[in-house]
C-alpha atoms as a PDB file:
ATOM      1  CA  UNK A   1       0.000   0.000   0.000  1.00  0.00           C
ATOM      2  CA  UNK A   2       2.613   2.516   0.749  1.00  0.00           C
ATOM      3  CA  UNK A   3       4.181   2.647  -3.085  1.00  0.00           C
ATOM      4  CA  UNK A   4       0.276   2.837  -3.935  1.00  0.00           C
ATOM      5  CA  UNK A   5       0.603   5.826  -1.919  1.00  0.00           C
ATOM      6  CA  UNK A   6       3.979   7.097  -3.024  1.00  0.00           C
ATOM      7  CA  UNK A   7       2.523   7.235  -6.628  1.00  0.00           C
ATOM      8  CA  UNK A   8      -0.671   9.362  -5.042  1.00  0.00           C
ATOM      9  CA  UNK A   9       1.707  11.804  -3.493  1.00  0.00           C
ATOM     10  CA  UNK A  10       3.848  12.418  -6.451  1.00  0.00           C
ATOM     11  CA  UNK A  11       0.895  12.746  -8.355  1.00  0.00           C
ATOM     12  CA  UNK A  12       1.819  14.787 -11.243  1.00  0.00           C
ATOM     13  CA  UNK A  13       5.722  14.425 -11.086  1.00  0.00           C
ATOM     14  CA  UNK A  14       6.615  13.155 -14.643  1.00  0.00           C
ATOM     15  CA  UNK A  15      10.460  13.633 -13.673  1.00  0.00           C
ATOM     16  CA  UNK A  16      12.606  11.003 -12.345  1.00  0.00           C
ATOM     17  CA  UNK A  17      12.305   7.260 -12.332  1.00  0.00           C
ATOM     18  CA  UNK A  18      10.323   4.623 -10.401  1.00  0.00           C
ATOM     19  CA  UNK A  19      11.397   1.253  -9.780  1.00  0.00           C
ATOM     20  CA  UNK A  20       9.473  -1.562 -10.720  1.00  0.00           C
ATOM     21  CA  UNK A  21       7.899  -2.353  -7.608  1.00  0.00           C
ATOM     22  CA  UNK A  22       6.197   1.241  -7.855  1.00  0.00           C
ATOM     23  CA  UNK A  23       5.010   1.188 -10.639  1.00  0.00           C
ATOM     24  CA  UNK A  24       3.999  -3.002 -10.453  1.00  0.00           C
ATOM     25  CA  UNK A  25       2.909  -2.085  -6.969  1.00  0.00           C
ATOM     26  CA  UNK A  26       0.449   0.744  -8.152  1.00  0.00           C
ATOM     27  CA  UNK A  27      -0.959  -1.156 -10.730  1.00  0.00           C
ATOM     28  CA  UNK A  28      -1.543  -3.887  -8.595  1.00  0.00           C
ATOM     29  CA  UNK A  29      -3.508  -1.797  -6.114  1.00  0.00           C
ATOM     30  CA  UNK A  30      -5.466   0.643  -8.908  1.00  0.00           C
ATOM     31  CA  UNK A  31      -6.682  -2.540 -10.837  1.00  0.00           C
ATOM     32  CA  UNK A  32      -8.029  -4.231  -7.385  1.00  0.00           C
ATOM     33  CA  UNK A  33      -9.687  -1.153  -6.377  1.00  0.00           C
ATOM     34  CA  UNK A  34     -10.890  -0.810  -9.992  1.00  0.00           C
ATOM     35  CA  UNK A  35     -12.600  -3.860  -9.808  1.00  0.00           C
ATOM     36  CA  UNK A  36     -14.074  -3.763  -5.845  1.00  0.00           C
ATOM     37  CA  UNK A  37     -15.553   0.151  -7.159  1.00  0.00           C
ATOM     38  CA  UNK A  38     -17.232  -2.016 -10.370  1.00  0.00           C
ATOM     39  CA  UNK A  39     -18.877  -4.022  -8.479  1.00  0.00           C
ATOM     40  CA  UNK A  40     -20.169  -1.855  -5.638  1.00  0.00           C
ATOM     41  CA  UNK A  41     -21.397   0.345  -9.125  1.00  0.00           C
ATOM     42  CA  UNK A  42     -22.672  -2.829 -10.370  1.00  0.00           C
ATOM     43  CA  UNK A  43     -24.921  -3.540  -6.653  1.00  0.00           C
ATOM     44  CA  UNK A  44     -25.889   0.072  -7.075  1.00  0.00           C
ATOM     45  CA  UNK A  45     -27.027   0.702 -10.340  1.00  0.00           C
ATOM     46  CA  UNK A  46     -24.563   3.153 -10.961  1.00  0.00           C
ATOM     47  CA  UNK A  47     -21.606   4.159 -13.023  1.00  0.00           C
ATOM     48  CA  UNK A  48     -20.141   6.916 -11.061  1.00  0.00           C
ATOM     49  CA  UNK A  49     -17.495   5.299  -8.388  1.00  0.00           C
ATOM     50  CA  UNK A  50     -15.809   3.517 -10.842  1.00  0.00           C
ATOM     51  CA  UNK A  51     -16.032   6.793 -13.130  1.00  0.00           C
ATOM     52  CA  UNK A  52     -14.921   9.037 -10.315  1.00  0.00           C
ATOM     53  CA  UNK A  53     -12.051   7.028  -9.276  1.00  0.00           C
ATOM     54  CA  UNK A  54     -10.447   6.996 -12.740  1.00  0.00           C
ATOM     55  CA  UNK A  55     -10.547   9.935 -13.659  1.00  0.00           C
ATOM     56  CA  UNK A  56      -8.789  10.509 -10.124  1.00  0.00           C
ATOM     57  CA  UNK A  57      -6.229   8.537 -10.975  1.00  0.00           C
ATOM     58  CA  UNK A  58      -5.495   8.966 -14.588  1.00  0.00           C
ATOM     59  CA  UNK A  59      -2.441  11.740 -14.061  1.00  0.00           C
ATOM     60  CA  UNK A  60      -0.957   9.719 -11.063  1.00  0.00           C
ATOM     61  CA  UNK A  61      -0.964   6.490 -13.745  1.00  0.00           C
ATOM     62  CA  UNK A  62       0.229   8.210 -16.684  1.00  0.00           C
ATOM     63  CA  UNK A  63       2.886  10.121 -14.618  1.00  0.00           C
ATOM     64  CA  UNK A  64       4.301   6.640 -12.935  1.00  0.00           C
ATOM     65  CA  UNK A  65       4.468   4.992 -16.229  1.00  0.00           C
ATOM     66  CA  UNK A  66       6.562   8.386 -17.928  1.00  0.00           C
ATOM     67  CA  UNK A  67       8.957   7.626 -14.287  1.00  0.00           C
ATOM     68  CA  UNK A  68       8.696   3.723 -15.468  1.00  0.00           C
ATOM     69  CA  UNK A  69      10.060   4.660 -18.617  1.00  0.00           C
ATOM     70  CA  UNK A  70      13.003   6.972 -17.412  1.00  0.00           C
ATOM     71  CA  UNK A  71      14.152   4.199 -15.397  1.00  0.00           C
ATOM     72  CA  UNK A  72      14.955   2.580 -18.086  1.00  0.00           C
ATOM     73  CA  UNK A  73      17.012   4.969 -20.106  1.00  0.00           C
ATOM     74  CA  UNK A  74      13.735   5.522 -22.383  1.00  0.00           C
ATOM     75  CA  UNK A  75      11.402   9.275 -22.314  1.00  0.00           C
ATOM     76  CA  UNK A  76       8.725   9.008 -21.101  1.00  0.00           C
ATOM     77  CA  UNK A  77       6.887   8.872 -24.492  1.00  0.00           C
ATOM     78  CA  UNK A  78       7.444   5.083 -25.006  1.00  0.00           C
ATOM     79  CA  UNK A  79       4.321   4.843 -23.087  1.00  0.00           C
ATOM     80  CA  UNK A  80       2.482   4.903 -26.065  1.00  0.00           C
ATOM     81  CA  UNK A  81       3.914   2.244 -27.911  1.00  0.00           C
ATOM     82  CA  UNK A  82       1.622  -0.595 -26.967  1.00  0.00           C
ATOM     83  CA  UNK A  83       3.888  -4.065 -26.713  1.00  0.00           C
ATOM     84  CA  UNK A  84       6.987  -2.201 -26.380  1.00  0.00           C
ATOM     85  CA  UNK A  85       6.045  -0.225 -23.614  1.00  0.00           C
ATOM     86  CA  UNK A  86       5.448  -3.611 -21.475  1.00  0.00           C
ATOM     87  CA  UNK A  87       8.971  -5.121 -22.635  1.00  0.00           C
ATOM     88  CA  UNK A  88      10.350  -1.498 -20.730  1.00  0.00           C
ATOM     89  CA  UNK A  89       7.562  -1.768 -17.695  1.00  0.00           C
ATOM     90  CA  UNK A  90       9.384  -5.056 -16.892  1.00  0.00           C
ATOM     91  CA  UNK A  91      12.831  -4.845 -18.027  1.00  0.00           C
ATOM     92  CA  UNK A  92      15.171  -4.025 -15.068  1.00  0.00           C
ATOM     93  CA  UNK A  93      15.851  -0.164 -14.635  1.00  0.00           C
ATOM     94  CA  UNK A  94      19.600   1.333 -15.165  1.00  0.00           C
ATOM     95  CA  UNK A  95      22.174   0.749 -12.562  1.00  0.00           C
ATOM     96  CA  UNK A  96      23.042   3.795 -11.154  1.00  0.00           C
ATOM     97  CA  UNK A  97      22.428   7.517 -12.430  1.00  0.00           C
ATOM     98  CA  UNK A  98      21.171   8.164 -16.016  1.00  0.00           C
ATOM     99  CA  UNK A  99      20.044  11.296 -17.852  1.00  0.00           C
ATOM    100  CA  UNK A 100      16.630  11.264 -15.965  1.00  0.00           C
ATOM    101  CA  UNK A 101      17.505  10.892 -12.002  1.00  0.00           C
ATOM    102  CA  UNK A 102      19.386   9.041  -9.381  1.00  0.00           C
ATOM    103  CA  UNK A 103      18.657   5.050  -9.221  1.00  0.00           C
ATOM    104  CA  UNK A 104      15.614   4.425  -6.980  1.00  0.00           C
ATOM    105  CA  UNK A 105      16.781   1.526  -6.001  1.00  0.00           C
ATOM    106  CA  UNK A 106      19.946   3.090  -4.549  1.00  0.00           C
ATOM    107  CA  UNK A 107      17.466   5.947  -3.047  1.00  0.00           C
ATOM    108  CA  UNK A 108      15.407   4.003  -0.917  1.00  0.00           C
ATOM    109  CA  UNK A 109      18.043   1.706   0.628  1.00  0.00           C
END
């Protein structure tokens, strides 16, 4: 929960790099709440939790994956490339600095 968290409170920061565990970590925790707000919609009749809570969350996701991406060595843009994009999400960031930030890994040791 707390790199769900860390993601929340960096929630437009599209500099510097996550590690995979954020950004794994995040998606792990967006797509179970996802699905618990879809059904509570789905017992309600409604369509605006689920709604809500995307839209919440769309800069925070789109911000981690550009940080995904620097880790890598890659801007931030490689996001869009559908396939490739994955191969980066879980190829193992760069050891040590790189033109987009400090190693995480290092960081939070």
């Amino acid at each position: 929960m707390k790199w769900y968290l860390k993601v929340l409170k960096n929630y437009a920061v599209f500099n510097g790099r996550a590690r995979r565990k954020e950004y794994w970590m995040f998606i792990l925790i967006n797509t179970l709440l996802s699905y618990l707000l879809i059904f509570i919609d789905m017992s309600a009749q409604t369509v605006y939790l689920n709604t809500i809570y995307s839209l919440a969350v769309l800069v925070p996701s789109i911000a981690v994956t550009a940080r995904r991406m620097h880790d890598v060595g890659k801007s931030g843009w490689f996001m869009l490339i559908p396939i490739y994009n994955f191969i980066l999400a879980v190829t193992a960031g760069d050891e040590g600095d790189n033109e987009y930030g400090s190693d995480p890994k290092i960081d939070s040791e």
